[in-house]
N, C-alpha and C. Protein backbone atom coordinates (compact mmCIF):
# COMPACT_ATOMS: atom_id res chain seq x y z
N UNK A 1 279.97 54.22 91.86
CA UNK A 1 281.28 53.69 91.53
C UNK A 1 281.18 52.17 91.37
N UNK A 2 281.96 51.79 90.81
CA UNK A 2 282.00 50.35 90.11
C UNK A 2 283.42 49.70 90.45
N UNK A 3 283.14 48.42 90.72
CA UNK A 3 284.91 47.96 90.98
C UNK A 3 285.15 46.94 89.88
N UNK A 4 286.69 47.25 89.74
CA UNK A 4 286.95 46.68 88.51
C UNK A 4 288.28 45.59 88.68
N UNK A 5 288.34 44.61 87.69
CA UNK A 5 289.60 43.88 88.19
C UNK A 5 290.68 44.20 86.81
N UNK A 6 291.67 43.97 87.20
CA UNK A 6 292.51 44.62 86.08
C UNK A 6 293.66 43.52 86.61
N UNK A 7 294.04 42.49 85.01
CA UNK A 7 294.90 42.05 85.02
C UNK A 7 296.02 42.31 84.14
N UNK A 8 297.42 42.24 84.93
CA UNK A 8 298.39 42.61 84.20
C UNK A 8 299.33 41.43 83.71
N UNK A 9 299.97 41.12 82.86
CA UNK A 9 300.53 39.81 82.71
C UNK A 9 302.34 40.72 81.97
N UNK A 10 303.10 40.07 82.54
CA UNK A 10 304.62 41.01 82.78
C UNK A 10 305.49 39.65 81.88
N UNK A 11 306.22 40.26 81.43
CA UNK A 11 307.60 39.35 80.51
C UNK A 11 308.46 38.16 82.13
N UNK A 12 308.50 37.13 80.93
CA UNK A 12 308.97 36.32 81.92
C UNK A 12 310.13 36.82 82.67
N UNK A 13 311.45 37.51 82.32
CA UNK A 13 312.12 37.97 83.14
C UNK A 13 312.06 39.58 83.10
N UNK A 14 311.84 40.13 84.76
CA UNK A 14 311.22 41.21 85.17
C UNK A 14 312.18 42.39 85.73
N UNK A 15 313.43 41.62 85.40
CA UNK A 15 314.80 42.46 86.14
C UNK A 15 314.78 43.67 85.59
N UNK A 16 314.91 44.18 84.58
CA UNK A 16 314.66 45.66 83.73
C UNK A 16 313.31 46.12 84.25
N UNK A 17 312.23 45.27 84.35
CA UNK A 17 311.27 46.48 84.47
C UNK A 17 311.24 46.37 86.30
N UNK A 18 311.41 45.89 86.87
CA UNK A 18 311.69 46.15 88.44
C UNK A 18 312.65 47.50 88.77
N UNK A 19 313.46 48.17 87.78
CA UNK A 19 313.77 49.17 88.23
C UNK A 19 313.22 50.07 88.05
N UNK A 20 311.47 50.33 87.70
CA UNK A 20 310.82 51.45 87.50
C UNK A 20 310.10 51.20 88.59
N UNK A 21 310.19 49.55 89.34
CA UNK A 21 308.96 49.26 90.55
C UNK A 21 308.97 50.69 91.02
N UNK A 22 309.73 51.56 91.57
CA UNK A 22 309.48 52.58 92.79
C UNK A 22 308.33 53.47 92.12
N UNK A 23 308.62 53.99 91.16
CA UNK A 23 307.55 54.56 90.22
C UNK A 23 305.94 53.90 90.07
N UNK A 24 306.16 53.19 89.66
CA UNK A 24 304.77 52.03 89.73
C UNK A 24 304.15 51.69 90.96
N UNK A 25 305.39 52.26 91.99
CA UNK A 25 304.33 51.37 93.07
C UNK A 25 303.62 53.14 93.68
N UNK A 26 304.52 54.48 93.23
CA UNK A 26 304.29 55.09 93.82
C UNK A 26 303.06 55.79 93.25
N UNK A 27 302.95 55.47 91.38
CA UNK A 27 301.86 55.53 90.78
C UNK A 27 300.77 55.06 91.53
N UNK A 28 300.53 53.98 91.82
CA UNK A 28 299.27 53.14 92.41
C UNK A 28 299.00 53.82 93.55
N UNK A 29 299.84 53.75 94.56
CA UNK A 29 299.69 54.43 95.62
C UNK A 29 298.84 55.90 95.72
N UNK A 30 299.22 56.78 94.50
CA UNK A 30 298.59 57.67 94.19
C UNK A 30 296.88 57.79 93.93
N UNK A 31 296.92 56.66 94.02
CA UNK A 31 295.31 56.77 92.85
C UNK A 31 293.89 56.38 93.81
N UNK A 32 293.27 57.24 93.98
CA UNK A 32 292.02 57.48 95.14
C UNK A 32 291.13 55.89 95.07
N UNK A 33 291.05 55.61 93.92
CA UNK A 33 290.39 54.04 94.01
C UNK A 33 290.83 52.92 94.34
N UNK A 34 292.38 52.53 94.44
CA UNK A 34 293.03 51.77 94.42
C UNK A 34 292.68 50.65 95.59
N UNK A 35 291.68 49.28 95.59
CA UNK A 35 291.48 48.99 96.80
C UNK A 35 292.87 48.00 97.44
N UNK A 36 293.25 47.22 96.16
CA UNK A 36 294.37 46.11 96.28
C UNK A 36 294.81 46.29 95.03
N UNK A 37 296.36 45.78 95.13
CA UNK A 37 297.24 45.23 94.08
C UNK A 37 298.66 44.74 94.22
N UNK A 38 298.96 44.21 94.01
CA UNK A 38 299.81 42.73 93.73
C UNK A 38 300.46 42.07 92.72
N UNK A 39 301.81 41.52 92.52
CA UNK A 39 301.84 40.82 91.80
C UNK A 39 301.46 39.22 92.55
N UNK A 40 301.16 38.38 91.92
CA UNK A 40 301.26 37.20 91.80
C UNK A 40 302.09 36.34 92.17
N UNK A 41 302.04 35.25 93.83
CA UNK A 41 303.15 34.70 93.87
C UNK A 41 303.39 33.38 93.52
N UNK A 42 304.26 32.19 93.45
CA UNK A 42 303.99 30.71 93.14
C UNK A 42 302.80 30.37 93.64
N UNK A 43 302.42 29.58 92.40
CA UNK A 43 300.58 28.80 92.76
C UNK A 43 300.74 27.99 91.82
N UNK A 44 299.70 27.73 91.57
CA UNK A 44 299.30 26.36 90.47
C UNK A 44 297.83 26.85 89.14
N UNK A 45 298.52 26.56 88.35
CA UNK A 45 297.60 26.96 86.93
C UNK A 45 297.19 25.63 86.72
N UNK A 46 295.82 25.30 86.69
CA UNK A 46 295.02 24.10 86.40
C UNK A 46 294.15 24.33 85.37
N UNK A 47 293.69 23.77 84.37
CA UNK A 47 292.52 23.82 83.21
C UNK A 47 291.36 22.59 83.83
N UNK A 48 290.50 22.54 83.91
CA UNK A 48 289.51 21.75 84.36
C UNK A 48 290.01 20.62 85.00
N UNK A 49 290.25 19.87 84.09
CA UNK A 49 290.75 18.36 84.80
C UNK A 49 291.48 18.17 85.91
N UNK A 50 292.47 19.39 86.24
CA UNK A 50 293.67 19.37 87.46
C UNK A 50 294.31 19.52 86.71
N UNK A 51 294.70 19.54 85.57
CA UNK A 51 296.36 19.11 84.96
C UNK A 51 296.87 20.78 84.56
N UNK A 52 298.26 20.51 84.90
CA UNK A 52 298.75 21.90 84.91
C UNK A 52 298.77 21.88 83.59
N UNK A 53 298.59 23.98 83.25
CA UNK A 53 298.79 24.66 82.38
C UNK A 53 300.14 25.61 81.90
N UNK A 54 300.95 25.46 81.02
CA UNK A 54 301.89 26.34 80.45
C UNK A 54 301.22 27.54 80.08
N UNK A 55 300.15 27.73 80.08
CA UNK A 55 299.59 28.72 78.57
C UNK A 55 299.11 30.17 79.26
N UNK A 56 299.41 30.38 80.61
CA UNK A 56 299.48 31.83 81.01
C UNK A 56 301.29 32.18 81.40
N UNK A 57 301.39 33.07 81.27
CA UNK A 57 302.91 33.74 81.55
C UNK A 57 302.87 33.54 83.14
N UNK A 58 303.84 33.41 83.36
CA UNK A 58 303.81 33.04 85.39
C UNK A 58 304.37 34.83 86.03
N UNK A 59 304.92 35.08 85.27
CA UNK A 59 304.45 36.87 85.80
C UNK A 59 303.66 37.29 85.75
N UNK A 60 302.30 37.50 86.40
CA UNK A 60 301.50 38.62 86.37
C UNK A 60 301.12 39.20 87.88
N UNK A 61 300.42 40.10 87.78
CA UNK A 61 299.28 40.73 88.99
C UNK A 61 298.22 41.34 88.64
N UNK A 62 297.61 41.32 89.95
CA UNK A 62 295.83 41.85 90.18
C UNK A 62 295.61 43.07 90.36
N UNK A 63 294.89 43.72 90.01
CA UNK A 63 294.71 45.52 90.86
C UNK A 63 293.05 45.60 90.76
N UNK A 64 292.66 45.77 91.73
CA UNK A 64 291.46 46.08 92.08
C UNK A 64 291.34 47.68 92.08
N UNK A 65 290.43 47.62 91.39
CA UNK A 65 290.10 49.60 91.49
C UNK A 65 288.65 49.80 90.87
N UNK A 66 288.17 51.03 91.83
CA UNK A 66 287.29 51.73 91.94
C UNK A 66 286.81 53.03 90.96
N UNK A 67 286.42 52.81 90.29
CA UNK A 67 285.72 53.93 89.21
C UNK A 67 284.82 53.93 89.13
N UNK A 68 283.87 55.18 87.48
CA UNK A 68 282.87 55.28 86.93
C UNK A 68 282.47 54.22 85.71
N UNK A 69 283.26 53.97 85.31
CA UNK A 69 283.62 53.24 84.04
C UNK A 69 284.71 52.46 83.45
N UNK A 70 284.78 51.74 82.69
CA UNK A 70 285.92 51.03 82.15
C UNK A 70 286.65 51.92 80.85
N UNK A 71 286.23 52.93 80.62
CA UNK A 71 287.14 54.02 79.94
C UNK A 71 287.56 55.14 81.25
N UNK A 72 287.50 55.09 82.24
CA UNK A 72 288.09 55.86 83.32
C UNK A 72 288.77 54.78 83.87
N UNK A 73 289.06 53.61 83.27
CA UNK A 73 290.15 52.90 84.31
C UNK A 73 290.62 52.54 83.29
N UNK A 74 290.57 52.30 82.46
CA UNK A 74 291.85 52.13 81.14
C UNK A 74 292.73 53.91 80.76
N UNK A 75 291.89 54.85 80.83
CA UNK A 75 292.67 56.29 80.80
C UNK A 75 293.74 56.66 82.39
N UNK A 76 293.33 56.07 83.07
CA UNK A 76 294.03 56.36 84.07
C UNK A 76 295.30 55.41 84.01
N UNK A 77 295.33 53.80 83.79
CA UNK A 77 296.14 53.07 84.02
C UNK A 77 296.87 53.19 82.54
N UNK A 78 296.66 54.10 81.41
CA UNK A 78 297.52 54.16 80.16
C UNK A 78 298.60 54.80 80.94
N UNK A 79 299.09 55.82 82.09
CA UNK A 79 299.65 56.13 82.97
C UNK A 79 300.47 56.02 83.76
N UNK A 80 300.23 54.53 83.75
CA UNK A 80 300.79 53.44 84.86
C UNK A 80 302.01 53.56 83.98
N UNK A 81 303.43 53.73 85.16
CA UNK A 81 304.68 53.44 84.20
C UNK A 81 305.40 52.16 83.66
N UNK A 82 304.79 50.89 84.38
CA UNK A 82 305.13 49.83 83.47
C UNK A 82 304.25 49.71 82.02
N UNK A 83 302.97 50.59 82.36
CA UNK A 83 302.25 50.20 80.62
C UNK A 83 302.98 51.15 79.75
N UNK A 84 303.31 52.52 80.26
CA UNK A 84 304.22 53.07 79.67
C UNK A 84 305.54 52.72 79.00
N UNK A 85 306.23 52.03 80.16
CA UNK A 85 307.57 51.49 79.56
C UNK A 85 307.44 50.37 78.80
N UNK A 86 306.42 49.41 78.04
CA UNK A 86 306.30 48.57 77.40
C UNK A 86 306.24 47.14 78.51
N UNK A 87 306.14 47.19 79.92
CA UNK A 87 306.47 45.91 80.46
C UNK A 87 305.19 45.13 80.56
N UNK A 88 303.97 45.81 80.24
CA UNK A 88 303.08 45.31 80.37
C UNK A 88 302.72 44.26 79.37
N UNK A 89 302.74 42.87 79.04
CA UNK A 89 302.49 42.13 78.01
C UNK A 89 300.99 42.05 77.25
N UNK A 90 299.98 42.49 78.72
CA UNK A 90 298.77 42.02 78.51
C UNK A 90 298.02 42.70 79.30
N UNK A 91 297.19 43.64 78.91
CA UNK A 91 296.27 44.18 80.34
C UNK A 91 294.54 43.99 79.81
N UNK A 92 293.98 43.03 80.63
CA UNK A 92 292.52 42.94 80.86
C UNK A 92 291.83 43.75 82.36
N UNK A 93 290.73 44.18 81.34
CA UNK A 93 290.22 44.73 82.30
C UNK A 93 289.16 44.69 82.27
N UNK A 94 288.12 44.40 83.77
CA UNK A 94 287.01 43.75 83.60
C UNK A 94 286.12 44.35 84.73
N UNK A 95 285.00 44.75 84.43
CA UNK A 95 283.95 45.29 85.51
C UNK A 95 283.74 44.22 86.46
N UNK A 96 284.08 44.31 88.04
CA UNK A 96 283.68 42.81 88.46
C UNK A 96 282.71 43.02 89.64
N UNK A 97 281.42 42.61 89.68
CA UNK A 97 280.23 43.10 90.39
C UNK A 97 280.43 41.92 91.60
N UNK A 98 281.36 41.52 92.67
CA UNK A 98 281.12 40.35 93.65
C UNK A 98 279.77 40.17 94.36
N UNK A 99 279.15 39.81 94.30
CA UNK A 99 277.88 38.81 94.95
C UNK A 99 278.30 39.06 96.17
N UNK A 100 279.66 38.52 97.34
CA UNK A 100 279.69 38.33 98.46
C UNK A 100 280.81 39.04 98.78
N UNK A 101 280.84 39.00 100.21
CA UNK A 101 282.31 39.39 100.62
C UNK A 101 281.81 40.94 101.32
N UNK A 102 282.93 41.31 101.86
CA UNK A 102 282.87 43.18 102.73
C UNK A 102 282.97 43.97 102.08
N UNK A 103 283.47 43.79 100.18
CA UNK A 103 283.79 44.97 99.70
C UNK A 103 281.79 45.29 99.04
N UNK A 104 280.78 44.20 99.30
CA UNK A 104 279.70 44.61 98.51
C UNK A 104 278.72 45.33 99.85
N UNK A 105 278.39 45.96 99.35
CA UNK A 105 276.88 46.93 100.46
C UNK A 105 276.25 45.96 100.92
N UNK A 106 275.49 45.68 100.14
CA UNK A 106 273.85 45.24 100.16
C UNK A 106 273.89 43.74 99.62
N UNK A 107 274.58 42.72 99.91
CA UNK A 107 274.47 41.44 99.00
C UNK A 107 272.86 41.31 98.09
N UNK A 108 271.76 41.89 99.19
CA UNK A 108 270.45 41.92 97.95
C UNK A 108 270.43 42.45 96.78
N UNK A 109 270.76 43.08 96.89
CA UNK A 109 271.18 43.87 95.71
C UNK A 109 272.03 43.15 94.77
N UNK A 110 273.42 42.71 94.80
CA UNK A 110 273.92 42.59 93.85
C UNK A 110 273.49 41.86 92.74
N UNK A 111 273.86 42.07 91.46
CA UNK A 111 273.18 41.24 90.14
C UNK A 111 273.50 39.81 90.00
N UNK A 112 274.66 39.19 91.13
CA UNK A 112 275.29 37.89 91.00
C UNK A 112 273.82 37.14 91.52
């Protein structure tokens, strides 16, 4: 199994699609890989220098999940009822192999 990061990026105002939250959250909840997920709370968007950025949407969240592949985590999350209901603006999704931390086995091992 492989862990994957999956970003979601949501319309600036979220009032319409917050009434499917119960659904969405009960979707996730459902799903055997699911390690974390979240939306996103106030922080700071910086581009190299320090200087703040406009150029990501300030709604989004993270979902960490556990699969075989990145076509078994895009078929599962076509599912998800905000990608369903259109609230999703933007979904990346990315194989993410961490080097460190409790979620890796063997740090020798990893390819980082």
């Amino acid at each position: 199994m492989a862990i994957f990061a999956i970003h979601y990026t949501y319309p600036d105002d979220v009032t319409e699609m917050l009434t499917i939250r119960p659904e969405h959250r009960d979707f996730l909840a459902g799903l055997s890989g699911l390690l974390v997920a979240g939306m996103y709370q106030d922080g700071i968007d910086e581009v190299s220098e320090g200087e703040p950025t406009e150029q990501e949407p300030a709604k989004a969240a993270l979902i960490v999940y556990s699969a075989d592949s990145v076509e078994a985590v895009t078929e599962t999350f076509d599912q998800d009822p905000y990608w369903l209901g259109g609230y999703v603006l933007r979904r990346v999704v990315r194989r993410w192999d961490p080097p460190l931390g409790p979620w890796v086995a063997d740090p020798t091992q990893s390819p980082g």
